[in-house]
Protein backbone atom coordinates (compact mmCIF):
# COMPACT_ATOMS: atom_id res chain seq x y z
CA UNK A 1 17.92 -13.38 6.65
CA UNK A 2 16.54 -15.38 4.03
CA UNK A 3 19.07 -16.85 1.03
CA UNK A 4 19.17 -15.05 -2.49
CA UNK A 5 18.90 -18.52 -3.31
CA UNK A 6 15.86 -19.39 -2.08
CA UNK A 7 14.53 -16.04 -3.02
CA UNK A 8 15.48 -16.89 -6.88
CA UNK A 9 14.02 -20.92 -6.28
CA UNK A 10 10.60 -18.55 -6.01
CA UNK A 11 10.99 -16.74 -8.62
CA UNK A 12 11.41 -19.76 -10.63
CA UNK A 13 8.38 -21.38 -9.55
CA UNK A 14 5.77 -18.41 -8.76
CA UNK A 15 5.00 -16.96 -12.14
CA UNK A 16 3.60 -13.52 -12.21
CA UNK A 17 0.88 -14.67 -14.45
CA UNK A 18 0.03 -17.14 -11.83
CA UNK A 19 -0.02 -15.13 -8.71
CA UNK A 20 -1.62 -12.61 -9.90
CA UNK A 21 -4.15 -14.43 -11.87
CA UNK A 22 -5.11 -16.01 -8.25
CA UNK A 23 -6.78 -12.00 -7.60
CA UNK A 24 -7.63 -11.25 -10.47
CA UNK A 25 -8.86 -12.40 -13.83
CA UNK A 26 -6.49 -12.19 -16.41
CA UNK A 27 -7.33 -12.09 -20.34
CA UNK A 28 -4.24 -12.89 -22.41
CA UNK A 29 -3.39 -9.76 -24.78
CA UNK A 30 -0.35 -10.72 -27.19
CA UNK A 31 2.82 -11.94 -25.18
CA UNK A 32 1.00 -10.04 -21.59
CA UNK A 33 -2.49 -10.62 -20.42
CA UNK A 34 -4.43 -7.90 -18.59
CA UNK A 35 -6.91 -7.31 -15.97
CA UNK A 36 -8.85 -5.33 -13.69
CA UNK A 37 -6.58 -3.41 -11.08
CA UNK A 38 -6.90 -4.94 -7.94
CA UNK A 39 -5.83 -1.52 -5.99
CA UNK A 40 -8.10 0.46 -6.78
CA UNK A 41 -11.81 0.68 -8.32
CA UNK A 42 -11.03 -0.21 -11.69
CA UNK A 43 -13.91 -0.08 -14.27
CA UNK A 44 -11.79 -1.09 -17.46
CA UNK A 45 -8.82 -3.67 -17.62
CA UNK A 46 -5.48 -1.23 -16.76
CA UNK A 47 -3.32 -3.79 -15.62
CA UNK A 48 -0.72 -5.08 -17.67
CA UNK A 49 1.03 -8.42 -16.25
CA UNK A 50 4.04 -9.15 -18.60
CA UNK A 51 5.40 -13.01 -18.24
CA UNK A 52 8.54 -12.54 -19.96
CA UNK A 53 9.88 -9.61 -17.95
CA UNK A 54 8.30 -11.40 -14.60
CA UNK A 55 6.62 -7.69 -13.54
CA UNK A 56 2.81 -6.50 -13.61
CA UNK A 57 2.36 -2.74 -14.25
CA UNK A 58 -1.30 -0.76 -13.69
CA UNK A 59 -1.19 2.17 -16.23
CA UNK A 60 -3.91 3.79 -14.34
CA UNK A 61 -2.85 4.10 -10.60
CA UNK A 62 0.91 3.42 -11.41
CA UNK A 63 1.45 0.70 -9.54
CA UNK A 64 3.50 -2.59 -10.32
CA UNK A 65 6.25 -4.58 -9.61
CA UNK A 66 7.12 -8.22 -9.62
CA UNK A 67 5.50 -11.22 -8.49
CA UNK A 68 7.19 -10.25 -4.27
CA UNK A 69 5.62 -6.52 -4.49
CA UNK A 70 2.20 -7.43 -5.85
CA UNK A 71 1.98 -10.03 -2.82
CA UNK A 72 3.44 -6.93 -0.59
CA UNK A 73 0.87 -4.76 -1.73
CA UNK A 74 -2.19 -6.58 -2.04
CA UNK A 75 -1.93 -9.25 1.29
CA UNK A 76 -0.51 -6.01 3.27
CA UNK A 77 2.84 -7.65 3.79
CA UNK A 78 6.31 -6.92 4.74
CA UNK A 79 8.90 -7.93 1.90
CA UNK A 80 10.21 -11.13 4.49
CA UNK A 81 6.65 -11.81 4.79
CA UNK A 82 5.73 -12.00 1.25
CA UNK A 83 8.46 -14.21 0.45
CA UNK A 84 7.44 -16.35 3.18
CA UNK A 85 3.70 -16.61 1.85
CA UNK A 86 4.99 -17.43 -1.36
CA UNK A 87 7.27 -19.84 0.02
CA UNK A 88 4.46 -21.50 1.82
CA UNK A 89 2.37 -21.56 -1.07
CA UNK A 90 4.50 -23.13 -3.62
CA UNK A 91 6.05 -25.94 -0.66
CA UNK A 92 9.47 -24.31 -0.69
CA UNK A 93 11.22 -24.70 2.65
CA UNK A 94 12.74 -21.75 4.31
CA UNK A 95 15.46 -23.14 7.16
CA UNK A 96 15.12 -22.27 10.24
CA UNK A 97 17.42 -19.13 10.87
CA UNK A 98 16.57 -17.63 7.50
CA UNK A 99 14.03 -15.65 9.07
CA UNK A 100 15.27 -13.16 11.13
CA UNK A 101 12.71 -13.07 13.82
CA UNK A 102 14.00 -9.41 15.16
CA UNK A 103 14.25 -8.33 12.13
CA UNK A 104 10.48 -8.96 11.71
CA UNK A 105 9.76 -7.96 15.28
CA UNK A 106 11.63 -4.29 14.22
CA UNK A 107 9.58 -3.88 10.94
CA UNK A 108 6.27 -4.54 13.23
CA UNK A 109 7.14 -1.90 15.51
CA UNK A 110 8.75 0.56 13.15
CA UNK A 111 5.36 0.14 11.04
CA UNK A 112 3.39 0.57 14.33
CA UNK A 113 5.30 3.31 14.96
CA UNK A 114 4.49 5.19 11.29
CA UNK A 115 1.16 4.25 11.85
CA UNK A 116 0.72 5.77 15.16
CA UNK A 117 2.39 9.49 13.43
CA UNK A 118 -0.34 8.81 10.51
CA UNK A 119 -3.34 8.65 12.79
CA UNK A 120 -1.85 11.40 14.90
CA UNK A 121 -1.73 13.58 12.08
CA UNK A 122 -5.07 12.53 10.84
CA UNK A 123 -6.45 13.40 14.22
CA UNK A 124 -4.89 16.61 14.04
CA UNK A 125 -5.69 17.70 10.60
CA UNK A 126 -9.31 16.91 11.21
CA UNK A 127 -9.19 18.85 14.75
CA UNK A 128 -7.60 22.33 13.20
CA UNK A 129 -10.75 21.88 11.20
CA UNK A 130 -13.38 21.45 12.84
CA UNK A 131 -12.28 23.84 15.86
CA UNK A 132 -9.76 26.10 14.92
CA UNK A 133 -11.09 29.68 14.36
CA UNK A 134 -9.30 29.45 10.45
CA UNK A 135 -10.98 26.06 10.39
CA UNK A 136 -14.33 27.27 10.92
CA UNK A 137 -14.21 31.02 9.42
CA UNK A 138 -12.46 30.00 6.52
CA UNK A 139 -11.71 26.73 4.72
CA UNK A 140 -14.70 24.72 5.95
CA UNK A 141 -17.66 27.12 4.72
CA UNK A 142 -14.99 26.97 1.84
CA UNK A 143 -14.99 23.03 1.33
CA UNK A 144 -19.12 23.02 1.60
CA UNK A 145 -18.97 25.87 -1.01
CA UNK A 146 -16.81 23.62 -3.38
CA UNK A 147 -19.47 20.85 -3.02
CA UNK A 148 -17.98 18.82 -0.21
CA UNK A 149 -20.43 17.71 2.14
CA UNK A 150 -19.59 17.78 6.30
CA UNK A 151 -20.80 13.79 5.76
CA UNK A 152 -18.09 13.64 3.34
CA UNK A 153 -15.47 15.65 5.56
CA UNK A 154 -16.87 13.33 8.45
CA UNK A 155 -16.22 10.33 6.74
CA UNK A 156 -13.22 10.84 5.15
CA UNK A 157 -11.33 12.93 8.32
CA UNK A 158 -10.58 15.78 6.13
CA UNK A 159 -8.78 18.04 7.77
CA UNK A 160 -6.55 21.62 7.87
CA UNK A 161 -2.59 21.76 7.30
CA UNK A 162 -0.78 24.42 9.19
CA UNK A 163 1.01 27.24 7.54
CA UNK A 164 4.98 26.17 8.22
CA UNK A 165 6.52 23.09 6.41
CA UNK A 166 7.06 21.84 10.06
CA UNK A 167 3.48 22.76 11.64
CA UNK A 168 2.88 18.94 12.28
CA UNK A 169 6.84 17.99 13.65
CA UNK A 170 6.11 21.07 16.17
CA UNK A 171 2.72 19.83 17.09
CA UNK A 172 4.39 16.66 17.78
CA UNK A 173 6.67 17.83 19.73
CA UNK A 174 4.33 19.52 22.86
């Protein structure tokens, strides 16, 4: 487990302005400075990244946090993890033992695990789509009516939900 204390040292020493402004371009705008959202396709400066309070804040896509979540979010890291990049970058040294190494060994295989479920849903979903008689009958002359191509439907893995809240869990479960 890593110390509150050392957790707070980064804090001190990573501002939010900083990190983010390593990503992304920042333009100061009174006390905050904005930016172009690094999370998704932003066209017009949405982000707000607020020194004072520590946080950043995208008023377009909704997300935000502080300076440990925008790390999380845009490196693709566990929370541990993100501390420890940050830690690494600003040459503050975590003691051996403050990492849990099962603990990050569990958060690797419980996020294996979710995204195992997630692909066999996607696989799923796309299946009941393109081969169920529903699938093919109904919703995906429906979908090509509405403008979507089958390139599109390809390339994104759109697929068909089953009629019960649990359709998927029972799936699953066979």
């Amino acid at each position: 487990m890593i110390s509150q204390a050392v957790i707070d040292k980064i804090f001190d020493v990573a501002p939010i302005e900083e990190v983010v402004g390593e990503y992304v371009t920042l333009k100061r705008a009174g006390a905050n400075y904005k930016g172009l959202c690094p999370f998704h396709d932003d066209k017009h400066p949405s982000m707000s990244v607020s020194p004072s309070k520590g946080i950043f804040k995208c008023f377009s896509c909704g997300q935000g946090g502080n300076v440990f979540q925008f790390i999380m979010e845009h490196e693709g890291l566990s929370y541990p993890l993100a501390i420890k990049h940050l830690a690494d970058r600003y040459n503050i040294e975590i003691e051996e033992g403050q990492i849990d190494v099962n603990e990050l060994a569990e958060e690797a295989r419980i996020k294996d695990g979710v995204y195992a479920a997630l692909e066999f849903a996607k696989k799923h979903f796309f299946s009941r789509l393109n081969e169920s008689l529903d699938g093919k009958v109904i919703y995906k002359p429906y979908l090509i009516e509405r403008g979507i191509q089958q390139q599109t439907i390809d390339r994104f893995q759109i697929g068909l939900s089953g009629t019960s809240r649990d359709h998927l869990l029972q799936e699953g479960l066979k």
